[in-house]
N, C-alpha and C. Protein backbone atom coordinates (compact mmCIF):
# COMPACT_ATOMS: atom_id res chain seq x y z
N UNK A 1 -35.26 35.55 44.58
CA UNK A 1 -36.06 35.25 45.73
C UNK A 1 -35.43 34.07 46.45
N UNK A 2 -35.12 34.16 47.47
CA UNK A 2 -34.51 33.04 48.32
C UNK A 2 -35.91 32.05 48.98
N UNK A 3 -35.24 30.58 48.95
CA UNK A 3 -35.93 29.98 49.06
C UNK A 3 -37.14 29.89 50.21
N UNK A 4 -36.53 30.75 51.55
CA UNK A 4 -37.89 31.19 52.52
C UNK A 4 -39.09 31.82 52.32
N UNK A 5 -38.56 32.58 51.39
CA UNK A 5 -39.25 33.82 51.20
C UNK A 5 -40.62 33.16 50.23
N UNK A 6 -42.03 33.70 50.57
CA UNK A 6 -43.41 33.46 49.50
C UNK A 6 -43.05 34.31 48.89
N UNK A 7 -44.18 33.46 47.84
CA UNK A 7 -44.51 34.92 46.04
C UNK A 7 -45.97 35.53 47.28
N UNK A 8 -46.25 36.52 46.55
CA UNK A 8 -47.67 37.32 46.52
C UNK A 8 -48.70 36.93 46.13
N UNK A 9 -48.09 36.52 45.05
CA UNK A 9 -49.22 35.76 43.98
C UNK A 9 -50.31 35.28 44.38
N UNK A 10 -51.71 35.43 43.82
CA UNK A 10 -52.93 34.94 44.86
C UNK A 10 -52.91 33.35 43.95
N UNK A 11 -53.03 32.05 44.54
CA UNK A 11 -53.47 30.85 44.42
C UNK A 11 -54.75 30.02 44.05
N UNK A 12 -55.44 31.66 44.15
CA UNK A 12 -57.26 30.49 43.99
C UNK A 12 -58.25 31.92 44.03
N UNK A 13 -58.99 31.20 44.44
CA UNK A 13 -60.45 32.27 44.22
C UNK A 13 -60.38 32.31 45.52
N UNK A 14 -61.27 33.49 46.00
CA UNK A 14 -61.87 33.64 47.72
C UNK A 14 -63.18 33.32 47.59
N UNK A 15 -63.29 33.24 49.00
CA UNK A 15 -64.60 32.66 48.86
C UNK A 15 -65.92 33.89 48.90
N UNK A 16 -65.17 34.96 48.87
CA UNK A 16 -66.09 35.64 48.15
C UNK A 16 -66.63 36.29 46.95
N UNK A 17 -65.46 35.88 45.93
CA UNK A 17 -65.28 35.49 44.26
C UNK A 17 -66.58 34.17 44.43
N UNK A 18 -66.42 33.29 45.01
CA UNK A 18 -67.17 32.21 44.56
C UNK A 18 -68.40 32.24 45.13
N UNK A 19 -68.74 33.42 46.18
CA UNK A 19 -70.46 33.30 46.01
C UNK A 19 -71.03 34.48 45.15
N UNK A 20 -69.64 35.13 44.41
CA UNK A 20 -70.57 36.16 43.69
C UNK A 20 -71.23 35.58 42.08
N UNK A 21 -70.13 34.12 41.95
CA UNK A 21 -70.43 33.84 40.60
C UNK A 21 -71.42 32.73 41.19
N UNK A 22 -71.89 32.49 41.96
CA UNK A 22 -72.21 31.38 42.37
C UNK A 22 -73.88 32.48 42.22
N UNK A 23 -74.00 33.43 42.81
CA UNK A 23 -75.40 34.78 42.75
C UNK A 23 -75.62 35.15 41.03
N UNK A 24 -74.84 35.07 40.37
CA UNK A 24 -75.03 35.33 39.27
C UNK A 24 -75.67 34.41 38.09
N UNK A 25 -75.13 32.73 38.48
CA UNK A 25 -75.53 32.14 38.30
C UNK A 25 -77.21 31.45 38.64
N UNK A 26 -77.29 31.69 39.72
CA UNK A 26 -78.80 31.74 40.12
C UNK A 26 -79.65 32.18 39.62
N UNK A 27 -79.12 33.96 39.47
CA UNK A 27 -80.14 34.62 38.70
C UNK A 27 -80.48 34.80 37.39
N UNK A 28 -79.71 34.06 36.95
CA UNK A 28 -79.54 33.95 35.16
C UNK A 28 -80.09 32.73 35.24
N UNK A 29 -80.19 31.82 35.83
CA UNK A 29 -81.13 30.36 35.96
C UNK A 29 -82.38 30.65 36.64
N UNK A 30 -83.05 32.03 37.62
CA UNK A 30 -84.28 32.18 37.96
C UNK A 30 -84.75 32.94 36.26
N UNK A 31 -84.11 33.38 35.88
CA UNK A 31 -84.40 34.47 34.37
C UNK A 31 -85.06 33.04 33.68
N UNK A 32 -84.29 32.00 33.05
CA UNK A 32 -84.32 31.46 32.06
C UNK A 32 -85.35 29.83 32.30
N UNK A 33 -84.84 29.58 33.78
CA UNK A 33 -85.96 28.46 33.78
C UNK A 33 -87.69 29.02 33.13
N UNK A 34 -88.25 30.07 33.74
CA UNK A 34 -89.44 30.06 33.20
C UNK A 34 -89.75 30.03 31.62
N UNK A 35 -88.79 30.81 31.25
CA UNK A 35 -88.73 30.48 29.91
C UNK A 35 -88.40 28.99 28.92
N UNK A 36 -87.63 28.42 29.99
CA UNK A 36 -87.62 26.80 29.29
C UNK A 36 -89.24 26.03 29.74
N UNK A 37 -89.64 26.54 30.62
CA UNK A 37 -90.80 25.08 30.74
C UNK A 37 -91.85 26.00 30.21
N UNK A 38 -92.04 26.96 29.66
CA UNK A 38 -93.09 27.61 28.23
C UNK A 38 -92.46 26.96 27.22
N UNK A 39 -91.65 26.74 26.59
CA UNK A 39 -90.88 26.32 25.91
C UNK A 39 -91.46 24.82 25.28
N UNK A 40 -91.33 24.53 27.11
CA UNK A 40 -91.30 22.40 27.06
C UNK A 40 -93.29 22.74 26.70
N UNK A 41 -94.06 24.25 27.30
CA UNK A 41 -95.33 23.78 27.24
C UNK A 41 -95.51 23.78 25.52
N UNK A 42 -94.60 25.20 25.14
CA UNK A 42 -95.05 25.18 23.59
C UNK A 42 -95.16 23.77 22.68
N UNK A 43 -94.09 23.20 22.98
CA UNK A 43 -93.23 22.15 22.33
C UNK A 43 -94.47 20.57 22.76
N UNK A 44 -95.10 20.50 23.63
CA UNK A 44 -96.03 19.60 24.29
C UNK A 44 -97.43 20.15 23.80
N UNK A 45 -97.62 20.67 23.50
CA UNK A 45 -99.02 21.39 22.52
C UNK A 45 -98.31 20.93 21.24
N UNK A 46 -98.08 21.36 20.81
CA UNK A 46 -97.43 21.55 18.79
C UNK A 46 -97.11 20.13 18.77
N UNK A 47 -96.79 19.25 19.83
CA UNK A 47 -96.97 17.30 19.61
C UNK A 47 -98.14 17.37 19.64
N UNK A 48 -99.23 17.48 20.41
CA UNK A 48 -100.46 16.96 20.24
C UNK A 48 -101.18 17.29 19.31
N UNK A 49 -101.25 18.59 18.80
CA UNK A 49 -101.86 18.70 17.32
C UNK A 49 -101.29 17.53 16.48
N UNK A 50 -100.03 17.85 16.71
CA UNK A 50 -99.23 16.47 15.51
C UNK A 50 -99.54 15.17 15.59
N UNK A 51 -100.07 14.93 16.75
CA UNK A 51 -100.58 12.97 17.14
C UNK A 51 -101.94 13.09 16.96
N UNK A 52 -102.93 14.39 16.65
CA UNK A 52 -104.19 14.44 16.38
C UNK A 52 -104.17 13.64 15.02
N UNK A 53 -103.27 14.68 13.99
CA UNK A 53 -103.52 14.45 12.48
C UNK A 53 -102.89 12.86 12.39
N UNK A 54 -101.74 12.34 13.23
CA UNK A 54 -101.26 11.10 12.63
C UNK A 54 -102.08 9.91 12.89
N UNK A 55 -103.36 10.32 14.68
CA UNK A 55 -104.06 9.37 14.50
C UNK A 55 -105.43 9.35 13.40
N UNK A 56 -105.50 10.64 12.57
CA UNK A 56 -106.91 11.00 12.03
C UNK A 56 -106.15 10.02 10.44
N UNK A 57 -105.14 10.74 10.33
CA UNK A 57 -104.36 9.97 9.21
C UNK A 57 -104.82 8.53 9.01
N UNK A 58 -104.01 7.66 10.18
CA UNK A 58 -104.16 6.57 10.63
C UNK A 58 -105.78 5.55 10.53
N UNK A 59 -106.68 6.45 11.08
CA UNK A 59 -107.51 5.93 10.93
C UNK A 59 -108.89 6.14 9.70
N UNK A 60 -108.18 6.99 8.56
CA UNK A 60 -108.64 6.72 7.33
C UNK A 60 -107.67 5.82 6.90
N UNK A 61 -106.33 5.73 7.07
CA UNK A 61 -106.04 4.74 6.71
C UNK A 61 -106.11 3.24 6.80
N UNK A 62 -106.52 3.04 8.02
CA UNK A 62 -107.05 1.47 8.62
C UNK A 62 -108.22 1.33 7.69
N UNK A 63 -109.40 2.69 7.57
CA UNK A 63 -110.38 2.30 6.88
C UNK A 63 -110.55 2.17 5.72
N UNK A 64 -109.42 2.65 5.39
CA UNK A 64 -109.49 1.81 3.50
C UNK A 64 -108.61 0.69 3.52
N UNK A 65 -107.71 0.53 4.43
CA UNK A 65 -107.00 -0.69 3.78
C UNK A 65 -108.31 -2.15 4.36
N UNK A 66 -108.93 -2.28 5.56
CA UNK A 66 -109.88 -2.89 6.09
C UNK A 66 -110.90 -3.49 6.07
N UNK A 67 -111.55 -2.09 5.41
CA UNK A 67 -112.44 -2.08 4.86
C UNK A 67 -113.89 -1.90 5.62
N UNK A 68 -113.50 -2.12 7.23
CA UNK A 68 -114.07 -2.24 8.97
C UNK A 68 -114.84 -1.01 8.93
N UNK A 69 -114.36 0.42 8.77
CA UNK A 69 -114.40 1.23 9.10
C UNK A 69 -113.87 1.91 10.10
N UNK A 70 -113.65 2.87 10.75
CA UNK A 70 -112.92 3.11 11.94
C UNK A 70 -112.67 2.62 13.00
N UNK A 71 -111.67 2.18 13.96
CA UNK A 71 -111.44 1.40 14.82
C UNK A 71 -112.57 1.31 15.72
N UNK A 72 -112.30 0.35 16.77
CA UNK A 72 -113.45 0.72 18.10
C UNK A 72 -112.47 1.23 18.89
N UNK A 73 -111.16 1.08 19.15
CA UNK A 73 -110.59 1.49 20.31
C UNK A 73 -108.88 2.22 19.63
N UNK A 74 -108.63 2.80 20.12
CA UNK A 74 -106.84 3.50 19.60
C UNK A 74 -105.93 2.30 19.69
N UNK A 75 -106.05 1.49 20.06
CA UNK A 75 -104.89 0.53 19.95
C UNK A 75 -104.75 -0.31 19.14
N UNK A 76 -106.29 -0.62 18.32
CA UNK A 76 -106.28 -1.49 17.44
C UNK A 76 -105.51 -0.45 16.15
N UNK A 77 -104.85 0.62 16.33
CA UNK A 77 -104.06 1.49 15.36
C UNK A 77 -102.42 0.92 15.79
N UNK A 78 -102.53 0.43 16.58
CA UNK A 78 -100.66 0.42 17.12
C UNK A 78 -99.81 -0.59 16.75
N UNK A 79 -98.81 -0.81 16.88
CA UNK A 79 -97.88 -2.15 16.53
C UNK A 79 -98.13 -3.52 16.71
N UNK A 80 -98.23 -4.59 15.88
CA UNK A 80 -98.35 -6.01 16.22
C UNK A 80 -96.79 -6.68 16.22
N UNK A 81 -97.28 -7.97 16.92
CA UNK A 81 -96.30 -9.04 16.83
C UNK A 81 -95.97 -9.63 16.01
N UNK A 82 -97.21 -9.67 14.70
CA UNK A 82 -96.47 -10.26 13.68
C UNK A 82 -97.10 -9.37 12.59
N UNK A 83 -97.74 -9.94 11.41
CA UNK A 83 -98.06 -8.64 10.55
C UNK A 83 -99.30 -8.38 10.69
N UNK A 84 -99.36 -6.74 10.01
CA UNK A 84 -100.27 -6.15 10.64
C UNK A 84 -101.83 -6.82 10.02
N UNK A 85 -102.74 -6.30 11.11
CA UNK A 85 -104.16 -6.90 11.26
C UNK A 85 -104.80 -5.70 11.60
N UNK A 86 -106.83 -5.93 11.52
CA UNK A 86 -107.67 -5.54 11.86
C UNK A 86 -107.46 -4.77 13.30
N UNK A 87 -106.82 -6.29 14.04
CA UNK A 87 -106.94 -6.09 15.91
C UNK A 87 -105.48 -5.08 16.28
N UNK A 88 -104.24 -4.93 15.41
CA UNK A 88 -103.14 -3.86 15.50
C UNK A 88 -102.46 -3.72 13.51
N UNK A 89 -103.31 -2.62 13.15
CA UNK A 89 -102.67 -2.41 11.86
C UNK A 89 -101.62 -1.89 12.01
N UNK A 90 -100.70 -1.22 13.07
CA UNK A 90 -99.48 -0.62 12.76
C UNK A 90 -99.04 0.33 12.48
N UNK A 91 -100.09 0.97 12.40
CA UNK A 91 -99.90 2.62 11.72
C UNK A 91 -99.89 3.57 12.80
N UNK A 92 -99.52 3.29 13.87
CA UNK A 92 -98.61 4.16 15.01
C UNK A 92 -98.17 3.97 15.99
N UNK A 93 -97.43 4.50 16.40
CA UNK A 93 -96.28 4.10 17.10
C UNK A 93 -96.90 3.72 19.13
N UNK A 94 -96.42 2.66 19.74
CA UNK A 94 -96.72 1.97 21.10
C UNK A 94 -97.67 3.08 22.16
N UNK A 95 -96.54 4.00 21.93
CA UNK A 95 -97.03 5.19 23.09
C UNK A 95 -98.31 5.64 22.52
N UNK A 96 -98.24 6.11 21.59
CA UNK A 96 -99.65 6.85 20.99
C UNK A 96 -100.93 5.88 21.04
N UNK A 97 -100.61 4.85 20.57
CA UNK A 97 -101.46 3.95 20.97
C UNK A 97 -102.38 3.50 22.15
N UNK A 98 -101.63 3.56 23.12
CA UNK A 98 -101.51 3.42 24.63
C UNK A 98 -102.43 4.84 24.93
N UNK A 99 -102.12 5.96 24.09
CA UNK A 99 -103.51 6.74 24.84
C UNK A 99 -102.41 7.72 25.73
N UNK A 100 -101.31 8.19 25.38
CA UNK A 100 -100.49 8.93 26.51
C UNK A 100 -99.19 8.93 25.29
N UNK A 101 -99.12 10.73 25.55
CA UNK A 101 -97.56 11.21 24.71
C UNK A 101 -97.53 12.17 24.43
N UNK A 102 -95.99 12.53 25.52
CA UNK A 102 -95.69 13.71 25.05
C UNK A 102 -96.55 14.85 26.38
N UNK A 103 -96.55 14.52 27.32
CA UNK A 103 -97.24 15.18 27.99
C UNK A 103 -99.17 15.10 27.65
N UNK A 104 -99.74 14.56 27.02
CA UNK A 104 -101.31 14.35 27.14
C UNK A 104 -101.65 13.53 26.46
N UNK A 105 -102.81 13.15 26.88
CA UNK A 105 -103.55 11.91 27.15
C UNK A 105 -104.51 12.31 25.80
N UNK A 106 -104.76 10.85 25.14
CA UNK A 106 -105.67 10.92 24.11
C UNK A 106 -106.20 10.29 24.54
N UNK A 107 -108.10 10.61 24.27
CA UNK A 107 -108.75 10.00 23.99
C UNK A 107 -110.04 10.00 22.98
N UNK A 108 -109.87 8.30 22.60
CA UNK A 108 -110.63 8.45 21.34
C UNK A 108 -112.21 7.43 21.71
N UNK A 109 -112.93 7.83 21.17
CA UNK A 109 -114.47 7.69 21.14
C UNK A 109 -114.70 7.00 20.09
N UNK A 110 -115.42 5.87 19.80
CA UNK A 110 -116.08 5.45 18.85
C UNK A 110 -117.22 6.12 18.56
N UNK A 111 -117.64 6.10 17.09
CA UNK A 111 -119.07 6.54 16.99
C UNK A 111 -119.97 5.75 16.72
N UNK A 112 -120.82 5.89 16.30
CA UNK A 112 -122.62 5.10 15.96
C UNK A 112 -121.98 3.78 15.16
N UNK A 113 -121.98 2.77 15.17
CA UNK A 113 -121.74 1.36 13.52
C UNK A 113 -123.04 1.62 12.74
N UNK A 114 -122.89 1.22 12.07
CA UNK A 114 -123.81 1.76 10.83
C UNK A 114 -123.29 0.67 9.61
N UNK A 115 -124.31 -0.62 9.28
CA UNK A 115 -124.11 -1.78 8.45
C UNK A 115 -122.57 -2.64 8.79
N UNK A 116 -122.21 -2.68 10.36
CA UNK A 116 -121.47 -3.26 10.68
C UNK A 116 -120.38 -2.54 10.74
N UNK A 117 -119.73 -1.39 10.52
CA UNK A 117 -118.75 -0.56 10.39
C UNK A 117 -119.03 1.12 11.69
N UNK A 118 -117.96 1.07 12.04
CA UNK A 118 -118.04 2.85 13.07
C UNK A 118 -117.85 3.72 11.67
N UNK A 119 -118.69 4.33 11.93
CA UNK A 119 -118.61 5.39 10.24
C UNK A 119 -118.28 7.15 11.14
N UNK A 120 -117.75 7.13 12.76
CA UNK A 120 -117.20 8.40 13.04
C UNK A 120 -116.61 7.93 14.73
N UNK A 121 -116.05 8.90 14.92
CA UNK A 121 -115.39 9.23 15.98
C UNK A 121 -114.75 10.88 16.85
N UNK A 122 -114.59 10.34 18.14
CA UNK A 122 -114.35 11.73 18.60
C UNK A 122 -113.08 11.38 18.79
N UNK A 123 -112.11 12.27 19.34
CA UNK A 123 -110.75 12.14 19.50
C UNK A 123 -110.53 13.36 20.30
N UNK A 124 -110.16 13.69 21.54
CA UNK A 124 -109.07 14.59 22.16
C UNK A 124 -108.10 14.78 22.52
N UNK A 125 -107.34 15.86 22.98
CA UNK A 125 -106.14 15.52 23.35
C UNK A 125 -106.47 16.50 24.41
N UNK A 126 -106.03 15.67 25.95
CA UNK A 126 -105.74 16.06 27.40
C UNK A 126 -104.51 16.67 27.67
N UNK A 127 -104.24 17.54 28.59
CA UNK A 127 -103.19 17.51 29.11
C UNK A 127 -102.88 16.68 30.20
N UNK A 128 -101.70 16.01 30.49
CA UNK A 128 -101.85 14.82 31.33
C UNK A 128 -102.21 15.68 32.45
N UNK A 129 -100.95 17.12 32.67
CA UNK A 129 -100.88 17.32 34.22
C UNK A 129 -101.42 19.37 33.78
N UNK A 130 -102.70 19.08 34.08
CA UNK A 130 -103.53 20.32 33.13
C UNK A 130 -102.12 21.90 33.89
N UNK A 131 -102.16 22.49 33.05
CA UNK A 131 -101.70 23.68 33.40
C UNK A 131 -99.84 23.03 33.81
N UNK A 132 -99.49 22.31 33.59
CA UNK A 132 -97.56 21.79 33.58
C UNK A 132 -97.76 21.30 32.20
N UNK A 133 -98.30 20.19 31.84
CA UNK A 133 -98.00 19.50 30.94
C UNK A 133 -98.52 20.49 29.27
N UNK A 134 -99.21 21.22 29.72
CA UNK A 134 -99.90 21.94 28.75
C UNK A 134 -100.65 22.85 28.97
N UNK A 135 -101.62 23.94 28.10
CA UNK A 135 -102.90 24.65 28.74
C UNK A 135 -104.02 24.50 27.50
N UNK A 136 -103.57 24.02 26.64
CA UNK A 136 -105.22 23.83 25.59
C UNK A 136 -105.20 22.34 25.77
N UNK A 137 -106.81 22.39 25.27
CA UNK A 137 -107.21 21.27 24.82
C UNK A 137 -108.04 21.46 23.77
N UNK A 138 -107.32 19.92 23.36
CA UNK A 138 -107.84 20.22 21.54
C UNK A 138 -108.73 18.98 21.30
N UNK A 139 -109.66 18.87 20.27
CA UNK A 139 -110.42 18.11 19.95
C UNK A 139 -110.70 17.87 18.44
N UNK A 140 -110.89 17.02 17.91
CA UNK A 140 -111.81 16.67 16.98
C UNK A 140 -112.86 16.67 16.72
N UNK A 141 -114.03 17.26 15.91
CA UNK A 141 -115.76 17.02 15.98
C UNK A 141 -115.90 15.50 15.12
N UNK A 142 -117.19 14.82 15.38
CA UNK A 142 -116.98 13.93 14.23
C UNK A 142 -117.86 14.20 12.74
N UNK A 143 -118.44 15.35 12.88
CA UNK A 143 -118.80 15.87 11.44
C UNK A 143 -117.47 16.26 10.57
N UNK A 144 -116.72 16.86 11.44
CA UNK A 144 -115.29 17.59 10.37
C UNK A 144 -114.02 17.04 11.28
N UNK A 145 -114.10 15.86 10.81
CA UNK A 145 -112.54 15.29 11.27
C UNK A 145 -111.37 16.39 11.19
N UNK A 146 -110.91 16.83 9.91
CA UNK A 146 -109.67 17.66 9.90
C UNK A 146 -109.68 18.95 10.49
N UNK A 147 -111.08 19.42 11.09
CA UNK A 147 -110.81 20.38 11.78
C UNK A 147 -110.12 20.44 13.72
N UNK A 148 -109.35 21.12 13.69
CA UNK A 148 -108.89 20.90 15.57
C UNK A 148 -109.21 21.57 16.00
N UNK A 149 -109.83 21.73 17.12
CA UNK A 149 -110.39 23.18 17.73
C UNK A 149 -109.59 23.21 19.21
N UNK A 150 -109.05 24.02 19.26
CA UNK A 150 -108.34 24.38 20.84
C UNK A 150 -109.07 25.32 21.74
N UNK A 151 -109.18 25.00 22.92
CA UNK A 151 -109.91 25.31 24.41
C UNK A 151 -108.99 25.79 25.07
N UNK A 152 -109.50 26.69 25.81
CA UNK A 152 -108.39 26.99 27.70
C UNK A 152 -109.11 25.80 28.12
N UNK A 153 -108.10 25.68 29.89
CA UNK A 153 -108.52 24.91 30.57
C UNK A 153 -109.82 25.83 30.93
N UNK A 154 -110.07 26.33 31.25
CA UNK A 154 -111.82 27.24 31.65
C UNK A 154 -112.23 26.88 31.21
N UNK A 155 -112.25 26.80 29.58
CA UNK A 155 -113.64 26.66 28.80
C UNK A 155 -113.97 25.30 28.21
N UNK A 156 -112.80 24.16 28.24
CA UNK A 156 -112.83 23.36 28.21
C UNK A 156 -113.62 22.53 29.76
N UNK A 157 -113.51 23.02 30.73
CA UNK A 157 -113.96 22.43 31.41
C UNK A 157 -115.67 22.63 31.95
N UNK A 158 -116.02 24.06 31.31
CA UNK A 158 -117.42 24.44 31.15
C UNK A 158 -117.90 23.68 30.64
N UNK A 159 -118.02 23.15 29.61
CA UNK A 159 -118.45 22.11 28.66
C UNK A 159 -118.15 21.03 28.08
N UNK A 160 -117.04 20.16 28.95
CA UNK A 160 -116.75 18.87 28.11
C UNK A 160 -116.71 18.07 29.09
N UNK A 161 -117.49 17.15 29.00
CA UNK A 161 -117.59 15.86 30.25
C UNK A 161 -115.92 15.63 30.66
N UNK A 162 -115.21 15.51 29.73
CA UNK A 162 -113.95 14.44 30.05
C UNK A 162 -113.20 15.81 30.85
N UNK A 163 -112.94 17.14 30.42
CA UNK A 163 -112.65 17.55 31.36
C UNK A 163 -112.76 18.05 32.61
N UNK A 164 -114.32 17.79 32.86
CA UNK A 164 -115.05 17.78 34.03
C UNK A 164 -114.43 16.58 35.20
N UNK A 165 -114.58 15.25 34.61
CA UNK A 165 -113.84 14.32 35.10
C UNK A 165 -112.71 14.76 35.65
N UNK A 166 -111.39 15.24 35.31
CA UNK A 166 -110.56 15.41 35.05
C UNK A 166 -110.54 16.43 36.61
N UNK A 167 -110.97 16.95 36.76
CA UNK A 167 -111.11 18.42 37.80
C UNK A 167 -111.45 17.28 39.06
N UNK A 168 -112.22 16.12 39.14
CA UNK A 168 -112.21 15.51 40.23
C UNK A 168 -110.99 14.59 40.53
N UNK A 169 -110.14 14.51 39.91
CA UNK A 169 -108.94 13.93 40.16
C UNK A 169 -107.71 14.74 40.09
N UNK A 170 -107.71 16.27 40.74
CA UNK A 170 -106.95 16.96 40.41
C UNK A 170 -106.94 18.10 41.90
N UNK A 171 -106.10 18.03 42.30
CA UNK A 171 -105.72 18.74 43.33
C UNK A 171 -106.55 20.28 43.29
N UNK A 172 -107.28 20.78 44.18
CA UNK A 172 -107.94 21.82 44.22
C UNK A 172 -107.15 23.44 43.48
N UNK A 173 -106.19 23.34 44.42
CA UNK A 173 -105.88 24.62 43.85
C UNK A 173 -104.70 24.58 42.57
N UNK A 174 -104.83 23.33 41.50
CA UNK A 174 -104.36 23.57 40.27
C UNK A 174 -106.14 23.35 39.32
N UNK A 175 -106.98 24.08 39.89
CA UNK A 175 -108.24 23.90 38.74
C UNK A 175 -108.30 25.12 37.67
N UNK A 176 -107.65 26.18 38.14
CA UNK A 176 -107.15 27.31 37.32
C UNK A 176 -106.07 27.56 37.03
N UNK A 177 -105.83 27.76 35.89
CA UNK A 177 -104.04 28.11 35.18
C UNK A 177 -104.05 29.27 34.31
N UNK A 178 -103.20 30.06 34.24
CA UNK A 178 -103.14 30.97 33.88
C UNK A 178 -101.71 30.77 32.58
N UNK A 179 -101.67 31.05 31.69
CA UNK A 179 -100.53 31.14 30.48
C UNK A 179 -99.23 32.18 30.90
């Protein structure tokens, strides 16, 4: 080949090679996103059962080492500055404490004192952002601590004050979610 002369040879992609992988790619990312954020919802449920039992854990454990009985508030369960106490025994971790993780919101209820001690409590777990962050809600009774009982957002909101609340601070047309 003399030096004037081009090869044939193609140099690159066309640019219509690159919007076909560029279409293929899309649609294999419209396929699979829905399937990752079921995924992130599964994975954001199956934590909150798990922060149910570690705070139910937790707070038989405050009440025997204490002697108080069950906390008045979730934080007196969380980390101190120096060693642990009544007002932060330590037995879980900042976030959980704080009432928020993992996509939903706990909240815990004191019950009746009875000879100076809370002898029960309620405990739920919210979804922060109802129907993204999650779709049950789970609870604690305070007759049967170790039992969890899971709700839709529907039926949870038929009957539970806190998620009643919850519907007035929430954009109209996310009050129904569907799985």
């Amino acid at each position: 080949m003399s030096p004037t002369q081009h090869s044939k040879t193609p140099r690159g992609f066309s640019v219509m090679e690159l919007m076909i992988v560029v279409a293929i790619l899309l649609i294999v990312a419209a396929i699979e996103i829905p399937n990752l954020l079921r995924a992130r919802i599964a994975a954001n449920q199956a934590a909150a059962v798990a922060a149910l039992r570690a705070i139910e854990t937790a707070e038989i454990t405050y009440a025997v080492t204490y002697n108080h009985g069950y906390t008045s508030a979730l934080d007196q369960l969380g980390p101190s500055n120096g060693p642990a106490s009544p007002q932060a025994a330590d037995l879980i971790d900042s976030r959980l404490a704080g009432g928020e993780k993992g996509g939903y919101l706990y909240v815990y209820v004191p019950g009746t004192v009875v000879d100076g001690k809370i002898d029960t409590y309620t405990l739920k777990a919210v979804p922060s952002t109802p129907c993204v962050t999650g779709f049950a809600f789970y609870s604690m009774a305070p007759s049967n601590q170790t039992t969890i009982t899971a709700e839709s957002f529907t039926t949870a909101v038929e009957k539970d004050f806190v998620a009643q609340v919850l519907i007035g601070s929430m954009e109209s047309d996310s009050v129904g979610c569907t799985q």
